[in-house]
Protein backbone atom coordinates (compact mmCIF):
# COMPACT_ATOMS: atom_id res chain seq x y z
CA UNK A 1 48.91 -20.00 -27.07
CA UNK A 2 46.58 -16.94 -26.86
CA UNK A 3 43.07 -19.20 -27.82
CA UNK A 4 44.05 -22.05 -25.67
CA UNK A 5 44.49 -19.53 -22.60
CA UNK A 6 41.22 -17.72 -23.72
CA UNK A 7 38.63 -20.84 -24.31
CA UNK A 8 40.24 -22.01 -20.54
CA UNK A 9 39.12 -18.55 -18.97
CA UNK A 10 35.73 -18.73 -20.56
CA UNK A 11 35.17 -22.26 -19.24
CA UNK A 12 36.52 -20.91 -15.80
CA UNK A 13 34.03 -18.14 -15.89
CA UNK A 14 31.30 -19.61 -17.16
CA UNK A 15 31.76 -22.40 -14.20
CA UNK A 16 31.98 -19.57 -11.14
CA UNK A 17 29.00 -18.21 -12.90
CA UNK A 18 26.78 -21.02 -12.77
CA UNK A 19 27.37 -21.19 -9.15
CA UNK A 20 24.38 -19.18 -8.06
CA UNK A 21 21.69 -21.04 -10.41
CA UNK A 22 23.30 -24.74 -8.87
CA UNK A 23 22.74 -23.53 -5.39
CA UNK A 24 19.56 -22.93 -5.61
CA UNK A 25 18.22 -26.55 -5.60
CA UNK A 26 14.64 -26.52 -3.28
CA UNK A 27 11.68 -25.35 -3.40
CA UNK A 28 9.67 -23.92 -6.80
CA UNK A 29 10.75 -20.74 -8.62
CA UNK A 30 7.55 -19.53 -9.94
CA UNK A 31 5.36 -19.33 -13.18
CA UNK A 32 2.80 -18.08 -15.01
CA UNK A 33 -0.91 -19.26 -15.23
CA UNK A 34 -1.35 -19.57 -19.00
CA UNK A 35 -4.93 -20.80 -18.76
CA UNK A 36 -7.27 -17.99 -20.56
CA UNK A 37 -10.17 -19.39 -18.25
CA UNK A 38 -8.31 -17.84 -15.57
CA UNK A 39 -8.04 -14.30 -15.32
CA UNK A 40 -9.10 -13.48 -11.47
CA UNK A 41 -6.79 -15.78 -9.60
CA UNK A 42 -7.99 -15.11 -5.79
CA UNK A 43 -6.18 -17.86 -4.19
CA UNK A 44 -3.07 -20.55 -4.24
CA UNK A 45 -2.11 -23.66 -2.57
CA UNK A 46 0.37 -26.30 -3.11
CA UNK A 47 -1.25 -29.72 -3.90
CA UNK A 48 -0.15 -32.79 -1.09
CA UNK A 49 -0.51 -35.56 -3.69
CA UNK A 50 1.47 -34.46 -6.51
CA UNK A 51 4.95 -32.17 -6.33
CA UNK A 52 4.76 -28.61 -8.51
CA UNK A 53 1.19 -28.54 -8.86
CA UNK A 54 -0.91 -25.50 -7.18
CA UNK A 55 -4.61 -25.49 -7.44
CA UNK A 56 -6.32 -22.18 -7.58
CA UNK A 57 -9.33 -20.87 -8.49
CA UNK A 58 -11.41 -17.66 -9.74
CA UNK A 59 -12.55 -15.21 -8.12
CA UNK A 60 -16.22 -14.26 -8.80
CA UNK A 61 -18.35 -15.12 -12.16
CA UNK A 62 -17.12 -18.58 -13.01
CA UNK A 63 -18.69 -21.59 -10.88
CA UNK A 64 -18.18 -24.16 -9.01
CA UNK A 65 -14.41 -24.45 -10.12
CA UNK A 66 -10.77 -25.09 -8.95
CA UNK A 67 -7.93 -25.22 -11.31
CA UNK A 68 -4.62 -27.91 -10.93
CA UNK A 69 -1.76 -26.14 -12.52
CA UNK A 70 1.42 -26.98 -13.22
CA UNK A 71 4.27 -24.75 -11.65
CA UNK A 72 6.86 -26.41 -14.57
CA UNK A 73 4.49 -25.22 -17.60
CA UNK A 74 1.73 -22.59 -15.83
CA UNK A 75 -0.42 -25.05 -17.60
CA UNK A 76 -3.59 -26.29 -16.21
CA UNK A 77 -3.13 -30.43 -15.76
CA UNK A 78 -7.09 -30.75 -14.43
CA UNK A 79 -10.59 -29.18 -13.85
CA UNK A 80 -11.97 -29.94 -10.84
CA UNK A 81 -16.26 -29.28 -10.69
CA UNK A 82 -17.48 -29.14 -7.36
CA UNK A 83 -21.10 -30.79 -7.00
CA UNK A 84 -23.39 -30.96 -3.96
CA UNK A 85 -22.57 -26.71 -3.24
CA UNK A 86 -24.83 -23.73 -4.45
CA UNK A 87 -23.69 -21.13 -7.37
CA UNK A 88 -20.55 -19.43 -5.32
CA UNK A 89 -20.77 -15.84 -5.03
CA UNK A 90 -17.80 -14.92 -4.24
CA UNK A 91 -14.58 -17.20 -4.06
CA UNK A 92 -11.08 -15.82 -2.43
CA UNK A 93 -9.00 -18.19 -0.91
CA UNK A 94 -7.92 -22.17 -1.09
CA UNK A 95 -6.59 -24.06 1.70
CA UNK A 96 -5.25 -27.97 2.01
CA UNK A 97 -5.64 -29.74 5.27
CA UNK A 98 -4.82 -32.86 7.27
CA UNK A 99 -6.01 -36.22 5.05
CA UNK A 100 -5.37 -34.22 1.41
CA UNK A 101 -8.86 -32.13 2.11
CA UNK A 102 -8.91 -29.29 0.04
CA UNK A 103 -10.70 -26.44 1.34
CA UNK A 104 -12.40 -23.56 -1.10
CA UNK A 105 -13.64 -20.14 1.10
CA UNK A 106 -16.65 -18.44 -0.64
CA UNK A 107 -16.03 -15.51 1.68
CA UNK A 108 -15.59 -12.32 0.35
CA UNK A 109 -18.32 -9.20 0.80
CA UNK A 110 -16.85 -6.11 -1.28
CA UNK A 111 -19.68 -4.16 0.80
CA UNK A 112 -18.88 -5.36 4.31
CA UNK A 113 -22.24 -6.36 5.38
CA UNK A 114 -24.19 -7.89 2.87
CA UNK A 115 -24.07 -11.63 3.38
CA UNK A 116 -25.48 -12.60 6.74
CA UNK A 117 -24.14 -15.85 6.13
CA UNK A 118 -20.52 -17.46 3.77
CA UNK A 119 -19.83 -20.71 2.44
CA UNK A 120 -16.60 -23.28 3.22
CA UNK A 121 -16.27 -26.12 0.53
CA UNK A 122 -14.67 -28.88 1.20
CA UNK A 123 -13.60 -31.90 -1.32
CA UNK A 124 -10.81 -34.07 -1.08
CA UNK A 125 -7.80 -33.96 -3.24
CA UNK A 126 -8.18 -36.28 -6.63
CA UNK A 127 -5.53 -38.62 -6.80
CA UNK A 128 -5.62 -38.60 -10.37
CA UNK A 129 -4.69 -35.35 -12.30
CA UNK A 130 -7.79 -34.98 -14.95
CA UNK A 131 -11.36 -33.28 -15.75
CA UNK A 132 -13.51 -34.76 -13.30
CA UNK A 133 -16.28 -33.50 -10.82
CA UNK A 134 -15.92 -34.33 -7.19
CA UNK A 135 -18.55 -34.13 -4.79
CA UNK A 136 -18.01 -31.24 -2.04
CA UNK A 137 -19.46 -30.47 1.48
CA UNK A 138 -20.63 -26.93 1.78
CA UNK A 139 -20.53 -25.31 5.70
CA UNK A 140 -22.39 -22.57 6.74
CA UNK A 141 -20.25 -20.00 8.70
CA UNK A 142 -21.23 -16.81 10.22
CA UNK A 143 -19.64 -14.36 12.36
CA UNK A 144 -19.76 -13.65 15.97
CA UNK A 145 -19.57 -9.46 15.48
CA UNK A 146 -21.49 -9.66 12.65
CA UNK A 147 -20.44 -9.98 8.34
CA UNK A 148 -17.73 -8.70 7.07
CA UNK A 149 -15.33 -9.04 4.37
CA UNK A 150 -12.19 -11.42 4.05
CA UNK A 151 -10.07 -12.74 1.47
CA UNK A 152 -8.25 -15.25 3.52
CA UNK A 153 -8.72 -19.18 4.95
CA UNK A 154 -6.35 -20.77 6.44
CA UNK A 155 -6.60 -24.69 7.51
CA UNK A 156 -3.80 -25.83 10.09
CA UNK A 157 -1.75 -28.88 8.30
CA UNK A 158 -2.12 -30.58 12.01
CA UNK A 159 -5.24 -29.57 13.65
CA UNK A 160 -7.59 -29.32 10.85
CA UNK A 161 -8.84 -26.44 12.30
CA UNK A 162 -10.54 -23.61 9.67
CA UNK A 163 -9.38 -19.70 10.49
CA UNK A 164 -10.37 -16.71 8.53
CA UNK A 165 -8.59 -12.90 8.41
CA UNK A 166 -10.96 -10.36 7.21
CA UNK A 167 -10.13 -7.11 5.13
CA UNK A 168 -9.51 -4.57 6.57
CA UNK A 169 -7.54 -1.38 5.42
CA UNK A 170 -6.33 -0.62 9.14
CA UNK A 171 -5.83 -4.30 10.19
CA UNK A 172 -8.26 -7.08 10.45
CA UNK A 173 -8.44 -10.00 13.00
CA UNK A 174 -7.98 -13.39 12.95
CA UNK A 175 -11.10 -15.86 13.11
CA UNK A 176 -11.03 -19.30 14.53
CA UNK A 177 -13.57 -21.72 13.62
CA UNK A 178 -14.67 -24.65 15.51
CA UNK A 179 -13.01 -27.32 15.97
CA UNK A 180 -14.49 -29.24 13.37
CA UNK A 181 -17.17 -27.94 10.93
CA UNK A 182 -20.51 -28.92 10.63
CA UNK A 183 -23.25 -28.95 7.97
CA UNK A 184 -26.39 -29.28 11.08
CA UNK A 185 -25.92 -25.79 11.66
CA UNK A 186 -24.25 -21.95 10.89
CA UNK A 187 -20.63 -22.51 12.24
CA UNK A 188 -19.40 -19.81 14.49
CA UNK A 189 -16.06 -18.04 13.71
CA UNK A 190 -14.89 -15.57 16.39
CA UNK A 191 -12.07 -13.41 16.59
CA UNK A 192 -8.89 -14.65 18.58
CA UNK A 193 -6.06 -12.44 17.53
CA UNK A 194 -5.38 -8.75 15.58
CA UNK A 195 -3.47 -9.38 12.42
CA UNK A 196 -1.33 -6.03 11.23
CA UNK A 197 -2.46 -6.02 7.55
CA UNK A 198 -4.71 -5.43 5.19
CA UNK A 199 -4.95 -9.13 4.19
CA UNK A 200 -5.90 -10.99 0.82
CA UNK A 201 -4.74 -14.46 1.61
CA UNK A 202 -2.50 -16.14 3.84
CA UNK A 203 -0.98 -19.49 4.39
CA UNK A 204 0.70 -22.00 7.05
CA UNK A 205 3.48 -23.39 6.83
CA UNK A 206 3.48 -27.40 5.84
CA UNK A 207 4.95 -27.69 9.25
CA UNK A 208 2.05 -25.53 10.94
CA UNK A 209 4.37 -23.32 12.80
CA UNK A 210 4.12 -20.08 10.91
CA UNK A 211 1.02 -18.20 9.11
CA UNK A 212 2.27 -16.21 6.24
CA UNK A 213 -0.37 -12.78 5.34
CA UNK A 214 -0.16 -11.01 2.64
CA UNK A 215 -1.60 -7.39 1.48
CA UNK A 216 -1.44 -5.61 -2.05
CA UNK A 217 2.13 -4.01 -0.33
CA UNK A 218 3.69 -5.90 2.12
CA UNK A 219 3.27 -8.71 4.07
CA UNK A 220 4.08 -10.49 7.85
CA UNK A 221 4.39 -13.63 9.19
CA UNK A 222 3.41 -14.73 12.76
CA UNK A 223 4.92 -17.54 15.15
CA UNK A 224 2.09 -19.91 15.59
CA UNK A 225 0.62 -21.12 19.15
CA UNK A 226 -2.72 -22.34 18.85
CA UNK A 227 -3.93 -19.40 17.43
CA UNK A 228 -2.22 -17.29 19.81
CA UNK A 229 -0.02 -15.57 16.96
CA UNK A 230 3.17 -13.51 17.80
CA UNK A 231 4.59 -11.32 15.13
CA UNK A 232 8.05 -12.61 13.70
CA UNK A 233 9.04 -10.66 10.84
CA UNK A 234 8.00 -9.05 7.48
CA UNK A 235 7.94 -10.76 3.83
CA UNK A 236 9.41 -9.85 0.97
CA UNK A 237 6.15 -9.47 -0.92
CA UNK A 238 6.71 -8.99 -4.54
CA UNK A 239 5.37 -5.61 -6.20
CA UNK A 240 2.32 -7.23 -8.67
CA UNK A 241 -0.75 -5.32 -10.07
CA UNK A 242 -2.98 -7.06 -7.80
CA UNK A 243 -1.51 -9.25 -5.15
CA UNK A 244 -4.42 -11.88 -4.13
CA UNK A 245 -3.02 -14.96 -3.23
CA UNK A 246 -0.04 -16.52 -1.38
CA UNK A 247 1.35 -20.29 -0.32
CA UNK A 248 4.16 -21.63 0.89
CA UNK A 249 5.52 -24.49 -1.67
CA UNK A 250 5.20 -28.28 -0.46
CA UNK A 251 8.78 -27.88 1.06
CA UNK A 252 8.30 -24.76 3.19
CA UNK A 253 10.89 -23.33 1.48
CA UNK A 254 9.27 -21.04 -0.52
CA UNK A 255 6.54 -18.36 -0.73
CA UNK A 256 4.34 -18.35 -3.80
CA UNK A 257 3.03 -15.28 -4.16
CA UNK A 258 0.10 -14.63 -7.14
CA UNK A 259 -1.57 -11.58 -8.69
CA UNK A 260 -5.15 -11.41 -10.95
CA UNK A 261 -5.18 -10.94 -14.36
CA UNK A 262 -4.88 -12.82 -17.14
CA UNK A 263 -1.26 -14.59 -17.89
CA UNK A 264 -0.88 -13.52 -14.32
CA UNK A 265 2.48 -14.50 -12.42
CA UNK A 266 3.20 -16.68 -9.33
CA UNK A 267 6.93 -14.93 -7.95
CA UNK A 268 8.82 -17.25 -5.68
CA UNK A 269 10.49 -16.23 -2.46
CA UNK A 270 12.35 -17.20 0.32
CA UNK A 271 10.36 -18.41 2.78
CA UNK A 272 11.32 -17.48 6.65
CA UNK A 273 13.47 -19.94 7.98
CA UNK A 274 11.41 -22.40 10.45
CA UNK A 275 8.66 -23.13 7.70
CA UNK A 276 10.46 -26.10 7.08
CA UNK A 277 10.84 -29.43 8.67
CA UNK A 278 14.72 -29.46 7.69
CA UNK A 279 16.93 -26.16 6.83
CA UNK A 280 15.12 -23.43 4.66
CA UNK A 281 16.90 -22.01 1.96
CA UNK A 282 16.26 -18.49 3.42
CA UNK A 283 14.45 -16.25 6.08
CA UNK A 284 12.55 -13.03 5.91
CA UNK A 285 13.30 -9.95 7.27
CA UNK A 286 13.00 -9.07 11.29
CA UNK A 287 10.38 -6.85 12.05
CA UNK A 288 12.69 -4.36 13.84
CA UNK A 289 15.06 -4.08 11.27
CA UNK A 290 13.45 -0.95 10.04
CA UNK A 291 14.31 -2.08 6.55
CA UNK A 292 13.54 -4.41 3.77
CA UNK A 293 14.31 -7.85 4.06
CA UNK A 294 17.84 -9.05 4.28
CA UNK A 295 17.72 -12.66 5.17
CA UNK A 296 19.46 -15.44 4.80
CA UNK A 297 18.59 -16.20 1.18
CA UNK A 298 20.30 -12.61 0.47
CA UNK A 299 23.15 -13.30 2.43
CA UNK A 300 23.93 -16.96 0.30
CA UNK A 301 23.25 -15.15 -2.80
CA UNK A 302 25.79 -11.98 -1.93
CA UNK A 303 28.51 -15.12 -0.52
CA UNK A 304 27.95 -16.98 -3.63
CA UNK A 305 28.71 -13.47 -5.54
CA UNK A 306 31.79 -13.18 -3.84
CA UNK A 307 32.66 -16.85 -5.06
CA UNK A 308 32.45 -16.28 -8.59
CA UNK A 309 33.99 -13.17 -8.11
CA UNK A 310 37.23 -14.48 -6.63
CA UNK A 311 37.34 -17.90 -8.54
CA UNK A 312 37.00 -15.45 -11.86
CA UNK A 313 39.47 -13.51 -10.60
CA UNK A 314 42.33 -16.28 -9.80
CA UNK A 315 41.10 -17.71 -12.88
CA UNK A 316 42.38 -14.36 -14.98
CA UNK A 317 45.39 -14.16 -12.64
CA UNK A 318 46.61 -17.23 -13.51
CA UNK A 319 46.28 -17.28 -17.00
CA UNK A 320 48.60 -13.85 -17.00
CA UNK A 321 51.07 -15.92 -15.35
CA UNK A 322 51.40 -18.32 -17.24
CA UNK A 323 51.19 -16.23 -20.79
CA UNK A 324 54.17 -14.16 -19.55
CA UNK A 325 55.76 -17.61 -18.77
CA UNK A 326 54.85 -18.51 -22.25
C-alpha cells in the first residue's frame, strides 16, 4: 500500500503548494519588452481601452513614436506615429487622462538649462490595436523659475490636469500646469509641492488618490489633495540597471515598474492599498517603519506559507497513521 499512500501525499502537496500562485488573481505580473526597436524605455502607462497592454516609448533618437505592448507576450501589438508635432528631443514620460487622452512629455534637459521651452503631446488612445499614425497636439510649456530637467508627467485620471517632477539628486518639486493646456501660448507650470526623490517617472493611481515616484533606488508615494501631496509611505522599488519608468496597472493593484535597455523588464508589485476602487491585493511600506516594506501583500504571502505548511504537514501525518494501521 506504500505507492497508493505516496502518489496521495504528492497530490496533497502539490495542492497546498499551488496555493500561493491561485491567490494571486489581480492585477499584471510583469514582462519583458521583446521589441529590438526599443532599447531606451523612458516611460510606462497602462492603456484604458484594452486590458494588459502598456504603451511606452523611447527615450531620445527615435521619433515621433509610442509603442502598445502586450504585458502577456512583451510583444509590441501597434506603432503609433505621432503627426502634427516637431522632431522630439528628448522623450521621458507617458501619461493617460480623462476621455482615453494619451499624453507623451518631451521634457527632459540632461544639462539643466538648455531648453527655454518643452513639449506636451497629446493624441487620443486608438481604439484599434495596429500601425497607424494619429494626429497629436503639441503644447508649449515653460517654467516659472526657469528650465530644468524632469523625467516625470503625471495627468490626474479626474481632473485632467498636467503636473511635472523635475530631477533632482536632492529632491525636486512638483509642477502644476494649468488647468487646461493651450496651444495660443507657452503654458506656465509652477511649483506647488517638494517631492523627496530623485524622480524618473511617476504615476496616479486609476482612482486619482495616490501619486506613485520613483528614483533609480527607492521610491514614495503621496496621499493626493489637489496637489497638496502628503507623504504616505515608501515603495518597494525593484533593484534594475536603470529604473526609468513606473505605472500602476488598470486595476490599481499593481506597480509596474520598467528599466532601459534592450529586452528590458517591467517587475510587478504590490501597489499601496487605497490605489484601488475595491480591496488591493497589498500595501507598501509606512514611512516610519524604518525598514523595507512589509505590507499587506507580504503578510498574505507569509499566511499562505503557513497554509501549505500545515496542510503538508497533516497531509504526511495522516498517511503515517494510516500505514501503521495498514
Amino acid at each position: 500500500m506504500r505507492r497508493p499512500f505516496a502518489l496521495l501525499a504528492g497530490v496533497l502537496l502539490a495542492g497546498a503548494c499551488a496555493l500561493p500562485a491561485a491567490a494571486d488573481t489581480t492585477g499584471d505580473q510583469g514582462f519583458t519588452i521583446k521589441d529590438p526597436r526599443i532599447t531606451e524605455s523612458s516611460g510606462l502607462a497602462a492603456s484604458h481601452l484594452h486590458p494588459g497592454i502598456y504603451w511606452t516609448h523611447n527615450d531620445s533618437d527615435d521619433g515621433p513614436y509610442i509603442y502598445a505592448v502586450d504585458s502577456a507576450t512583451g510583444k509590441t501589438v501597434a506603432t503609433v506615429t505621432l503627426r502634427g508635432v516637431g522632431s522630439p528631443r528628448d522623450v521621458e514620460a507617458i501619461s493617460i487622462g480623462p476621455d482615453n487622452q494619451i499624453y507623451v512629455g518631451d521634457i527632459g534637459d540632461n544639462l539643466d538649462g538648455t531648453w527655454p521651452y518643452i513639449w506636451i503631446y497629446r493624441l487620443p488612445e486608438p481604439k484599434v490595436l495596429k500601425d497607424q499614425t494619429v494626429r497629436a497636439t503639441q503644447y508649449v510649456v515653460k517654467y516659472s523659475d526657469g528650465a530644468r530637467n524632469a523625467e516625470s508627467l503625471v495627468v490626474h485620471p479626474k481632473t485632467g490636469r498636467v503636473y511635472i517632477i523635475d530631477k533632482k539628486e536632492d529632491g525636486g518639486h512638483l509642477y502644476e500646469g494649468p488647468a487646461q493646456l493651450s496651444t495660443a501660448g507657452a503654458n506656465i507650470f509652477k511649483p506647488v509641492a517638494a517631492v523627496d526623490l530623485w524622480a524618473t517617472d511617476a504615476a496616479f493611481s486609476p482612482n486619482g488618490r495616490q501619486l506613485a515616484v520613483r528614483g533609480y533606488f527607492g521610491g514614495v508615494y503621496y496621499d493626493w489633495n489637489g496637489g497638496k501631496i502628503k507623504r504616505a509611505g515608501r515603495l518597494d522599488v525593484p533593484l534594475q540597471g536603470q529604473g526609468e519608468s513606473v505605472s500602476y496597472s488598470a486595476d490599481g493593484t499593481k506597480l509596474m515598474y520598467g528599466s532601459e535597455g534592450a529586452d528590458s523588464s517591467v517587475e510587478a508589485q504590490d501597489a499601496p492599498a487605497g490605489a484601488a476602487s475595491k480591496k488591493p491585493s497589498g500595501s507598501g511600506s509606512s514611512a516610519s517603519d524604518g525598514v523595507g516594506g512589509t505590507g499587506a501583500g507580504n503578510s498574505g504571502s507569509i499566511k499562505v506559507g503557513a497554509v501549505v505548511v500545515a496542510v503538508g504537514a497533516a497531509a504526511l501525518f495522516g498517511l503515517r497513521r494510516l500505514r501503521r494501521r495498514s
